[in-house]
N, C-alpha and C. Protein backbone atom coordinates (compact mmCIF):
# COMPACT_ATOMS: atom_id res chain seq x y z
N UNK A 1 -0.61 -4.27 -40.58
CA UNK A 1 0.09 -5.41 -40.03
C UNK A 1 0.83 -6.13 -41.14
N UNK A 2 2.33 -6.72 -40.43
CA UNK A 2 2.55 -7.41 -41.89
C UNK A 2 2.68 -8.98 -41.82
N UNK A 3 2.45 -9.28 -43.14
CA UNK A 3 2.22 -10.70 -43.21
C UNK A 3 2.88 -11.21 -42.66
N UNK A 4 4.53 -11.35 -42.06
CA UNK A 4 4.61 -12.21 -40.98
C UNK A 4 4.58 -12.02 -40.23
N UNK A 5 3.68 -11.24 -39.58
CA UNK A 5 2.90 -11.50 -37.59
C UNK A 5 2.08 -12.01 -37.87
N UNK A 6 0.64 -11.54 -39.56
CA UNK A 6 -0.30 -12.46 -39.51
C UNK A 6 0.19 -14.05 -39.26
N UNK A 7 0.91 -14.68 -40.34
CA UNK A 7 1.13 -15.72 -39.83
C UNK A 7 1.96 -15.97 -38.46
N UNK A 8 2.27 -15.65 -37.98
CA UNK A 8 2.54 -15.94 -36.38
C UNK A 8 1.08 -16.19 -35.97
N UNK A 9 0.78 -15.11 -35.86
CA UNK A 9 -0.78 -14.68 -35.12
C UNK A 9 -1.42 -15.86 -35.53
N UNK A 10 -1.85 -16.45 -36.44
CA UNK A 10 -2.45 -17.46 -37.56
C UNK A 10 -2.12 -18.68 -36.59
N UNK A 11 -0.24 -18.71 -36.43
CA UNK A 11 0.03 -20.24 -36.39
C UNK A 11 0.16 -20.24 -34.47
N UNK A 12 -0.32 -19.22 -33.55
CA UNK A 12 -0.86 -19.02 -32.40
C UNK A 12 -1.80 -19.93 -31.90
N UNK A 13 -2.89 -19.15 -33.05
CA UNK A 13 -4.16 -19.47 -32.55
C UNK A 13 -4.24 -20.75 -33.00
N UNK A 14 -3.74 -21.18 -34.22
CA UNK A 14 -3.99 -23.15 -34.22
C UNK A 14 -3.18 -24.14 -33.38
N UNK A 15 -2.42 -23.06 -32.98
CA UNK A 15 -1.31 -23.94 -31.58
C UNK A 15 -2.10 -24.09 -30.44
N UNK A 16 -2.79 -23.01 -30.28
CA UNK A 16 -4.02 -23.10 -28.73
C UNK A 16 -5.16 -23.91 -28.97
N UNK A 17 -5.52 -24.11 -29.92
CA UNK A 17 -7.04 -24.82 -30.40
C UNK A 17 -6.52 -26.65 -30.65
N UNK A 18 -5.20 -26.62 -31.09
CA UNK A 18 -4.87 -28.19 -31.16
C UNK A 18 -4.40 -28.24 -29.37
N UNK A 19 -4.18 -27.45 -28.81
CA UNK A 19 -3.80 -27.76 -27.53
C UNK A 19 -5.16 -28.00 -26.70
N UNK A 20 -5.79 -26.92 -26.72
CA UNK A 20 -7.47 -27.50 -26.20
C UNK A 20 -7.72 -28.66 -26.94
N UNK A 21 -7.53 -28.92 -27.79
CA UNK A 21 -8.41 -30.14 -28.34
C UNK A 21 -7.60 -31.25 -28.03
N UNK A 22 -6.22 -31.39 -27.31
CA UNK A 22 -5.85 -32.20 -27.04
C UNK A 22 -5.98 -32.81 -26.18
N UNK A 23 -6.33 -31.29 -25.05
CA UNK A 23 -6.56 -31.21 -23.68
C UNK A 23 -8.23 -32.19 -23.40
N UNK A 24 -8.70 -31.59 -24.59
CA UNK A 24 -10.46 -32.23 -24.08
C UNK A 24 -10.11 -33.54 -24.84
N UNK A 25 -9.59 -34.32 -25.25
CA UNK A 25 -9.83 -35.92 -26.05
C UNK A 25 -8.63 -36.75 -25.23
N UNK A 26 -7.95 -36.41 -24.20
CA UNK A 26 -7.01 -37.31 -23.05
C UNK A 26 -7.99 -37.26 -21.92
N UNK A 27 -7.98 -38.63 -21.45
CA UNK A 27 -8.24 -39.03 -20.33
C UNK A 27 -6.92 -39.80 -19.39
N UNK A 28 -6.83 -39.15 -18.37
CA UNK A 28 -5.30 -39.43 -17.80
C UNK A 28 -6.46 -40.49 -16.14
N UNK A 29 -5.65 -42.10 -16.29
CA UNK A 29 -5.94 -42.39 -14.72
C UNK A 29 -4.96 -42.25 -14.15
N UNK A 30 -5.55 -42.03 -12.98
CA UNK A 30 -4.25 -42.41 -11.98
C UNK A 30 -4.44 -43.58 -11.18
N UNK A 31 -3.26 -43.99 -10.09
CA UNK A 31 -3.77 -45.63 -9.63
C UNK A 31 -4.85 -45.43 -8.44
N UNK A 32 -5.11 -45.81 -8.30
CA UNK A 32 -6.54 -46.16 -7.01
C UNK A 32 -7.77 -45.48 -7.68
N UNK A 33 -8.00 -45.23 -8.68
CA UNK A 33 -9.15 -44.60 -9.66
C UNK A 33 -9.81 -45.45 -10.75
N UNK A 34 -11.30 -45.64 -10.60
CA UNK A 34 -11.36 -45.91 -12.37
C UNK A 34 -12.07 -44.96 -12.66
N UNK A 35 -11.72 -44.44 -13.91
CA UNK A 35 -11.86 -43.37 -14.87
C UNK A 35 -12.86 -44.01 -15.63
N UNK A 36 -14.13 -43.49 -15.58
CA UNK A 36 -15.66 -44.07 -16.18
C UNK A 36 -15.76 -42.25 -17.59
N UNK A 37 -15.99 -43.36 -18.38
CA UNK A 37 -15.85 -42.40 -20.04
C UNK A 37 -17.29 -42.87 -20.06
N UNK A 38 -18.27 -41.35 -20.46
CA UNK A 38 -19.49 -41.74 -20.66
C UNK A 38 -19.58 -40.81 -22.12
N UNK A 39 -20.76 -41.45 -22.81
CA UNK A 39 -21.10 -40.54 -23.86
C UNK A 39 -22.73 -40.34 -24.00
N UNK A 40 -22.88 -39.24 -23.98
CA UNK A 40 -24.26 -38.52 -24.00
C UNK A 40 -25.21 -39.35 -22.63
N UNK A 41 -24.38 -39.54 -21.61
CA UNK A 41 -24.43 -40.03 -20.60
C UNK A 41 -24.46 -41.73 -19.99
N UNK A 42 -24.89 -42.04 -21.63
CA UNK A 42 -24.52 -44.09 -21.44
C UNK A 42 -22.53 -43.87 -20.83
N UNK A 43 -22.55 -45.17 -20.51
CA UNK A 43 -21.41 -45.75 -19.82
C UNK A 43 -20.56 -46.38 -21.26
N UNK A 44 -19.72 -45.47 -21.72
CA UNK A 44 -19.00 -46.41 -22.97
C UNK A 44 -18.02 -47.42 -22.52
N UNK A 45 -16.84 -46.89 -21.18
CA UNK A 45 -15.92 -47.94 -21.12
C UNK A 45 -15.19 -47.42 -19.60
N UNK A 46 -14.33 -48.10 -19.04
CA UNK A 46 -14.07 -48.24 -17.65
C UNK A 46 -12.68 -48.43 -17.63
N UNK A 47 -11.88 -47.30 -17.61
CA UNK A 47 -10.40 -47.48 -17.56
C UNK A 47 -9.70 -47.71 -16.06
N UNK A 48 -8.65 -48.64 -16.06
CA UNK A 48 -8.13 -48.35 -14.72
C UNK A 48 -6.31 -48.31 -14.92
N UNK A 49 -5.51 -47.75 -14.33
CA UNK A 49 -4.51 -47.71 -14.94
C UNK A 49 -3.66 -49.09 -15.42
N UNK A 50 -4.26 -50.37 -15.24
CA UNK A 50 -3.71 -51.59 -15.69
C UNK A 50 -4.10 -51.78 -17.58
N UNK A 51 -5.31 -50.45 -17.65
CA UNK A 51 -5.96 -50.93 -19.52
C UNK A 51 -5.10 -50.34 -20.26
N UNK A 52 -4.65 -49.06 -19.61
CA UNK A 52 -3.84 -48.24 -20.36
C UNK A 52 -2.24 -47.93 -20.22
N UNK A 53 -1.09 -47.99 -21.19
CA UNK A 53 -0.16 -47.68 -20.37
C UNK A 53 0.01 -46.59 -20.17
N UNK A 54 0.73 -46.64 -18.99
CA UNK A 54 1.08 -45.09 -18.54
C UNK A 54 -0.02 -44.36 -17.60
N UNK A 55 -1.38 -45.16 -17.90
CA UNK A 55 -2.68 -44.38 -17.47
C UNK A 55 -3.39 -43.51 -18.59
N UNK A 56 -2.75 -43.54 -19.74
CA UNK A 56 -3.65 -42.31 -20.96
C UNK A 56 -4.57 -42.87 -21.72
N UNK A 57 -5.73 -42.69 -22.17
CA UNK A 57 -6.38 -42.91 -22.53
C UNK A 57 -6.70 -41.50 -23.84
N UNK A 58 -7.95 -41.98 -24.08
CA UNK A 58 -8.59 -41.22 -25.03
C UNK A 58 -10.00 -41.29 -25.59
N UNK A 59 -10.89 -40.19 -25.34
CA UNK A 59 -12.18 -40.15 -26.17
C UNK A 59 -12.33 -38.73 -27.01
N UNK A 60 -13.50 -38.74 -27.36
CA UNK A 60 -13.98 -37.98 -28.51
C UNK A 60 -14.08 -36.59 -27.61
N UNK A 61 -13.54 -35.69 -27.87
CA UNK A 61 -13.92 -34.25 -27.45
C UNK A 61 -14.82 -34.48 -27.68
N UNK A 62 -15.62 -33.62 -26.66
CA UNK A 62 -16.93 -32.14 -26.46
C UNK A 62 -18.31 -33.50 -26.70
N UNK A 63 -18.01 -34.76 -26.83
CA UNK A 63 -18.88 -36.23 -27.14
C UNK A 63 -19.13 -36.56 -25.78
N UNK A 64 -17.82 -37.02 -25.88
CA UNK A 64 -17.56 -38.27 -24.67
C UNK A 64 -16.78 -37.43 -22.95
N UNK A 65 -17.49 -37.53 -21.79
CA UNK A 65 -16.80 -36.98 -20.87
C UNK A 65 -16.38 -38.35 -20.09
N UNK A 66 -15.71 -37.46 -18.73
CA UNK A 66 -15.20 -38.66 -17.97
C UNK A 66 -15.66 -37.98 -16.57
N UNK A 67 -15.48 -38.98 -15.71
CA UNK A 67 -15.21 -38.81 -14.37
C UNK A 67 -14.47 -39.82 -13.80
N UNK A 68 -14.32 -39.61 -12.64
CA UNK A 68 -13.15 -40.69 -11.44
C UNK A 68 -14.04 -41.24 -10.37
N UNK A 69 -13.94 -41.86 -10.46
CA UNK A 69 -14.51 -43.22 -8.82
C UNK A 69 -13.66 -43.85 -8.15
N UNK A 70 -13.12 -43.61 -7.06
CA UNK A 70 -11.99 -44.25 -6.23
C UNK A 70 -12.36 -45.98 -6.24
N UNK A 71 -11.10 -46.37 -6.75
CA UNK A 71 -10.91 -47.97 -6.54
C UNK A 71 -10.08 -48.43 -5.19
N UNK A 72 -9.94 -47.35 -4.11
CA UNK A 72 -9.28 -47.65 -2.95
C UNK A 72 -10.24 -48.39 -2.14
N UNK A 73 -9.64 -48.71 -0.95
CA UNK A 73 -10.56 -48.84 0.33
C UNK A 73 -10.69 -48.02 1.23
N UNK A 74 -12.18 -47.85 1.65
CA UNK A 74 -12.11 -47.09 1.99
C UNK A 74 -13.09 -47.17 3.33
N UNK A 75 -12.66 -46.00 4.44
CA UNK A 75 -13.75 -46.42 5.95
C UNK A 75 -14.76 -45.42 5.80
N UNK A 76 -15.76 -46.22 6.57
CA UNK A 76 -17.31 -45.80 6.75
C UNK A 76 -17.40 -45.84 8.27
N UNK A 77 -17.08 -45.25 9.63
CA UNK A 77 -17.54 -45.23 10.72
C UNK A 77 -18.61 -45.15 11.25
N UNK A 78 -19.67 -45.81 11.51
CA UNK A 78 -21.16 -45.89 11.61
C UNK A 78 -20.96 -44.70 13.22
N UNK A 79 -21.98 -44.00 13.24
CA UNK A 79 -22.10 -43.41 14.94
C UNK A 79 -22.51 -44.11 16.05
N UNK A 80 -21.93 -44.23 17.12
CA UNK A 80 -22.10 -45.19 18.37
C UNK A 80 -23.75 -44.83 18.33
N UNK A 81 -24.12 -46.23 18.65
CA UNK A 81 -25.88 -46.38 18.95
C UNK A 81 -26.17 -47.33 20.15
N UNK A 82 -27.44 -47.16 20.55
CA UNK A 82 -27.68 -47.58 21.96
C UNK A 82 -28.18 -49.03 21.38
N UNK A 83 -27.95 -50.06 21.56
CA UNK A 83 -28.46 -51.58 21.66
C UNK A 83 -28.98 -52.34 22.68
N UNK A 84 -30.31 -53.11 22.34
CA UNK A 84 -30.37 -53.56 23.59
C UNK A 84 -30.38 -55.47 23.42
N UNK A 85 -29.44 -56.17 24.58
CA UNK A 85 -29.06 -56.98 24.32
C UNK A 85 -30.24 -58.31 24.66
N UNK A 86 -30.14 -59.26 24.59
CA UNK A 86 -31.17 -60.44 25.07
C UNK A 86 -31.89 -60.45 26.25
N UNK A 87 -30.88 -60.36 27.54
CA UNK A 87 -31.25 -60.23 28.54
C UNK A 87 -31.79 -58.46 28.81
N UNK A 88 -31.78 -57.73 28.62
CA UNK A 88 -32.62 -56.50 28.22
C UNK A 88 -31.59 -55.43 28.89
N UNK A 89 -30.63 -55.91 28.86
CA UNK A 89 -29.20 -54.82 29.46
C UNK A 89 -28.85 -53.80 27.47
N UNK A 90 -28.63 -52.57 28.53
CA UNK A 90 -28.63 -51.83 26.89
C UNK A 90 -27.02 -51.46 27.31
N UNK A 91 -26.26 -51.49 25.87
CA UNK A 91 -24.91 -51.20 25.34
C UNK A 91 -24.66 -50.36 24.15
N UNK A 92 -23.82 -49.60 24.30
CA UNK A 92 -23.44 -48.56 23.31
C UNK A 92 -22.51 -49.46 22.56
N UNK A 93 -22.78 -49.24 20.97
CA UNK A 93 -21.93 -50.43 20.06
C UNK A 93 -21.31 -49.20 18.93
N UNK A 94 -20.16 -49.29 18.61
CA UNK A 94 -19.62 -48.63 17.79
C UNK A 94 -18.71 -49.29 16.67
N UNK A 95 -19.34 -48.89 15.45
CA UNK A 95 -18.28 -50.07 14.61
C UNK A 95 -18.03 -49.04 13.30
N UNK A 96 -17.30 -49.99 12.59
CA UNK A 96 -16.43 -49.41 11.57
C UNK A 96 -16.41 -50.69 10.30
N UNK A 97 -16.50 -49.78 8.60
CA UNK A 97 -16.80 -50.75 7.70
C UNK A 97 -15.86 -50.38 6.81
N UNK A 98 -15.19 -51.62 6.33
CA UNK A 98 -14.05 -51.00 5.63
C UNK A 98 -14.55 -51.39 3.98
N UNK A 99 -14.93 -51.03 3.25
CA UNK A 99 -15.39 -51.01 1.93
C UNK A 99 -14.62 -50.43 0.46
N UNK A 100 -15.20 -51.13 -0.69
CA UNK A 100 -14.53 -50.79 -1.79
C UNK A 100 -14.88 -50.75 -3.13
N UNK A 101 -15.35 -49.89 -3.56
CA UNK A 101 -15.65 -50.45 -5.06
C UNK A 101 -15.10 -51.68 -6.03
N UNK A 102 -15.62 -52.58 -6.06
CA UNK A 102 -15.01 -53.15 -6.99
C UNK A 102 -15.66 -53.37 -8.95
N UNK A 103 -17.21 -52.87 -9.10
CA UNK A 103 -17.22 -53.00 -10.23
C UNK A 103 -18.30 -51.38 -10.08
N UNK A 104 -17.60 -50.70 -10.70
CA UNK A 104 -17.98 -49.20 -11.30
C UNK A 104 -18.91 -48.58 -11.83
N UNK A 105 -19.44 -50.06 -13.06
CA UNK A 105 -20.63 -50.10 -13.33
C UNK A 105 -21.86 -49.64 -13.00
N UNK A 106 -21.61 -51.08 -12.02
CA UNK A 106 -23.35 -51.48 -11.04
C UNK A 106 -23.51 -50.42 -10.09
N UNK A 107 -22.05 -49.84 -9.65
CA UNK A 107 -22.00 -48.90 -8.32
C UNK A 107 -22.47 -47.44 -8.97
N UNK A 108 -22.34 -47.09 -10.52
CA UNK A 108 -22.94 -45.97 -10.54
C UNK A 108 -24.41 -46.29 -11.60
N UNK A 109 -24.94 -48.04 -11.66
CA UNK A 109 -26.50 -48.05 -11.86
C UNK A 109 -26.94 -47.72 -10.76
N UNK A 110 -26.77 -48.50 -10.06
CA UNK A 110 -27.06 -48.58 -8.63
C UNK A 110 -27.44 -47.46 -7.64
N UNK A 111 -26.29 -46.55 -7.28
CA UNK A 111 -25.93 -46.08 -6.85
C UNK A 111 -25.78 -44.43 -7.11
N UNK A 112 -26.11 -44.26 -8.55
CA UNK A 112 -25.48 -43.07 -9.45
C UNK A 112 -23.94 -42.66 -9.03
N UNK A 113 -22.95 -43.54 -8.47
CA UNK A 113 -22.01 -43.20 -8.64
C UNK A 113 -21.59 -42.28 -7.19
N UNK A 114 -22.57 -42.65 -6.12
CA UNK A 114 -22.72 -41.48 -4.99
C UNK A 114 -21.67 -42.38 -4.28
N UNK A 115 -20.70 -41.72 -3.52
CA UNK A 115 -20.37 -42.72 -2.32
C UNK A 115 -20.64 -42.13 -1.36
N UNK A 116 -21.67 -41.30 -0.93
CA UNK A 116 -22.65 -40.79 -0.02
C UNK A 116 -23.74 -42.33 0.37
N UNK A 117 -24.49 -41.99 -1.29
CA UNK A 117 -25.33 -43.01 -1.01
C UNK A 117 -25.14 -44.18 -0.67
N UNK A 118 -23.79 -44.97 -1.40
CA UNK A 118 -23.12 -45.89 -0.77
C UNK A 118 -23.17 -46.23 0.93
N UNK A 119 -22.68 -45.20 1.38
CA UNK A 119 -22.68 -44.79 2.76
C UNK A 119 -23.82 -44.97 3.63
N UNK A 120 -24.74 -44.67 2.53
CA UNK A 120 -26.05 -44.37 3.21
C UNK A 120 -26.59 -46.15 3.19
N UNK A 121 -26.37 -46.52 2.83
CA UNK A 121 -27.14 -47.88 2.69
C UNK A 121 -26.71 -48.75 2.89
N UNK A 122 -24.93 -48.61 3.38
CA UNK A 122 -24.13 -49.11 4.25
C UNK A 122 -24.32 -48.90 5.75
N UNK A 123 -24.86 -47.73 6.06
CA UNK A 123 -25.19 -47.66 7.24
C UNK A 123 -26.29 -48.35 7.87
N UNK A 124 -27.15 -47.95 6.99
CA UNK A 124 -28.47 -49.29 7.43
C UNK A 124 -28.59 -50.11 7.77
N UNK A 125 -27.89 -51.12 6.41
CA UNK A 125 -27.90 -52.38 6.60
C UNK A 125 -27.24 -53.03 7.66
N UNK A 126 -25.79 -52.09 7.70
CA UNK A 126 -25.47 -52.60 8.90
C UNK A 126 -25.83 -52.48 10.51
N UNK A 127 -26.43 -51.06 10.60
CA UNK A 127 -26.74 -50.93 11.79
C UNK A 127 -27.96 -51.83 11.83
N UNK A 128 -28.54 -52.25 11.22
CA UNK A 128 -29.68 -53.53 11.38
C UNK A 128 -29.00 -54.52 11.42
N UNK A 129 -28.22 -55.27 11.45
CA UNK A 129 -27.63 -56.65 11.63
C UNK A 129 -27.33 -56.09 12.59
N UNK A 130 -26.35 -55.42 12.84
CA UNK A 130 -25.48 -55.26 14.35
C UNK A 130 -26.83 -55.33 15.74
N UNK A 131 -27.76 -54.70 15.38
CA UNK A 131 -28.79 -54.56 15.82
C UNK A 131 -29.75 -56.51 16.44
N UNK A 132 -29.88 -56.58 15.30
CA UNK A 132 -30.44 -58.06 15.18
C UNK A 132 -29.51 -58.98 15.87
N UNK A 133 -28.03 -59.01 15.60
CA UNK A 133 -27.26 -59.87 16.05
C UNK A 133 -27.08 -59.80 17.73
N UNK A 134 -26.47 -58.16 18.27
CA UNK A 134 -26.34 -57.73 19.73
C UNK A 134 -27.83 -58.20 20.49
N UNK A 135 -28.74 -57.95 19.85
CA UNK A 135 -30.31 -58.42 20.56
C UNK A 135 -30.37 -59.86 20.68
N UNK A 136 -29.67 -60.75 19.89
CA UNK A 136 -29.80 -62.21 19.95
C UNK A 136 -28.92 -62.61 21.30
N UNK A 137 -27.81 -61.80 21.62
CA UNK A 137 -26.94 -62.66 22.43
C UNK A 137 -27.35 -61.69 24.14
N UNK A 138 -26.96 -62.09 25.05
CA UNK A 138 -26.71 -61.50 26.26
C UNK A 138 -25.63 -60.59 26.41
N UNK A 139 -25.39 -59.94 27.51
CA UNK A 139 -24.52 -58.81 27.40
C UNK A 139 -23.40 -59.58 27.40
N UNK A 140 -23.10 -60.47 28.66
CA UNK A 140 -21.61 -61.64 28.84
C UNK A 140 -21.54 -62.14 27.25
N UNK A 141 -21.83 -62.61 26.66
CA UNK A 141 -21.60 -63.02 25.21
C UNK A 141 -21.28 -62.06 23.96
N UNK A 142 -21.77 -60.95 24.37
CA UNK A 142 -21.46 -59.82 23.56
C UNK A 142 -19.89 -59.72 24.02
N UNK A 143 -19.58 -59.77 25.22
CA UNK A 143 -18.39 -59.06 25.83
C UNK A 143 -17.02 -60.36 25.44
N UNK A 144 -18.05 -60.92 25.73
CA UNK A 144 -17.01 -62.38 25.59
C UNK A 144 -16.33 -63.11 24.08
N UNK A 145 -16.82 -62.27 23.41
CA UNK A 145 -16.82 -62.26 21.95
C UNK A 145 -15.35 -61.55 21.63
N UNK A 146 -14.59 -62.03 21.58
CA UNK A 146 -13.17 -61.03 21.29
C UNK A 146 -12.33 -61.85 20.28
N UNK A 147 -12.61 -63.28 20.02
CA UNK A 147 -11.90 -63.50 18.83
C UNK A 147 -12.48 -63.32 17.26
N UNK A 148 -13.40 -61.94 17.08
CA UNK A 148 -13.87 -62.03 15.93
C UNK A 148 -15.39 -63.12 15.61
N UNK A 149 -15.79 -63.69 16.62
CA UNK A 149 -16.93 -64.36 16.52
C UNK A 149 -18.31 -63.74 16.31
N UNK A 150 -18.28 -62.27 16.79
CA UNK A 150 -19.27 -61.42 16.61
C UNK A 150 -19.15 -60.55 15.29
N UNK A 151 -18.17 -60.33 14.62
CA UNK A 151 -17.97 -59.95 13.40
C UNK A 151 -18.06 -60.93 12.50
N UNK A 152 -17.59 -62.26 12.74
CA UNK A 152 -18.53 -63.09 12.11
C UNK A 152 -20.06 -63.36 11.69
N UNK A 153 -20.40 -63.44 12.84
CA UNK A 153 -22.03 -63.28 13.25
C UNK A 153 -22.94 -62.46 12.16
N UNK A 154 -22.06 -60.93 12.63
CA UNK A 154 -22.62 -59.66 11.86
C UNK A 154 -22.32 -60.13 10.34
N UNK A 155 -21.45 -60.30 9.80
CA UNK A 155 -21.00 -60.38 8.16
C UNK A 155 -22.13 -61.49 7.93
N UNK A 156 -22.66 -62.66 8.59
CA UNK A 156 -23.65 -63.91 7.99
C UNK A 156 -24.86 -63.45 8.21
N UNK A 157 -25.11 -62.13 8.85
CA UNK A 157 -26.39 -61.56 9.11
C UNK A 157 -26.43 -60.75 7.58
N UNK A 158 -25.54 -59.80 7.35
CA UNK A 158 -25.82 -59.33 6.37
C UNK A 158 -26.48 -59.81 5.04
């Protein structure tokens, strides 16, 4: 072989290895995301595309990883359930929760970061208020409820 392919060959392979290594130490957000940078699994820092311009960031290769957690809003449709109201008349209640991350943190102490589990403990809670609240009133009061007074109700139950 002659010495100049070695160096080609040479200045190849440090072209691909600064390119991986560029590739692993950018963290790119995009908008409706925060980009959670962890190292050796602690929580180092919480990008959202307002910290960085452009959205780029940066940590330590093969150290520090990342992942994404949607900062959108987002729906949770609970499944229609049977309720039974004051006067002991039973009603099928179907509702919908519109939710959002807002601190990334607590949501993946909390939470490990699931928006399953999120889900899951969104469902509960609410199908127990909805529960507690529909049992307090009569069926006519349930029905009669159309300016938002029963979604009131439910949100001060929670």
């Amino acid at each position: 072989m002659s010495k100049s392919i070695k160096k080609v060959i040479i200045a190849l392979v440090l072209f691909i290895a600064a390119l991986i290594l560029f590739k692993a130490s950018t963290v790119i957000t995009r908008p409706g995301e925060y980009r959670v940078v962890r190292q050796f699994g602690r929580i180092v820092r919480v990008d959202t595309v307002d910290s960085h311009p452009y959205g780029l960031g940066f940590k330590i290769p093969f150290i520090q990883s990342d992942t994404s957690i949607s900062s959108k809003l987002m729906l949770y449709d609970l499944s229609p359930s049977d309720v039974m109201t004051s006067d002991k008349n039973s009603m099928i209640s179907d509702c919908f929760v519109l939710w959002k991350i807002e601190h990334p943190t607590k949501f993946i102490q909390k939470l490990s970061g699931s928006t399953q589990n999120a889900e899951s403990r969104i469902n509960s809670n609410v199908y127990n208020s909805l529960k507690n609240v529909i049992s307090s009133l009569t069926q006519e009061e349930v029905i009669s409820c159309r300016d938002g007074a029963l979604a009131q109700m439910l949100t001060d139950n929670l």
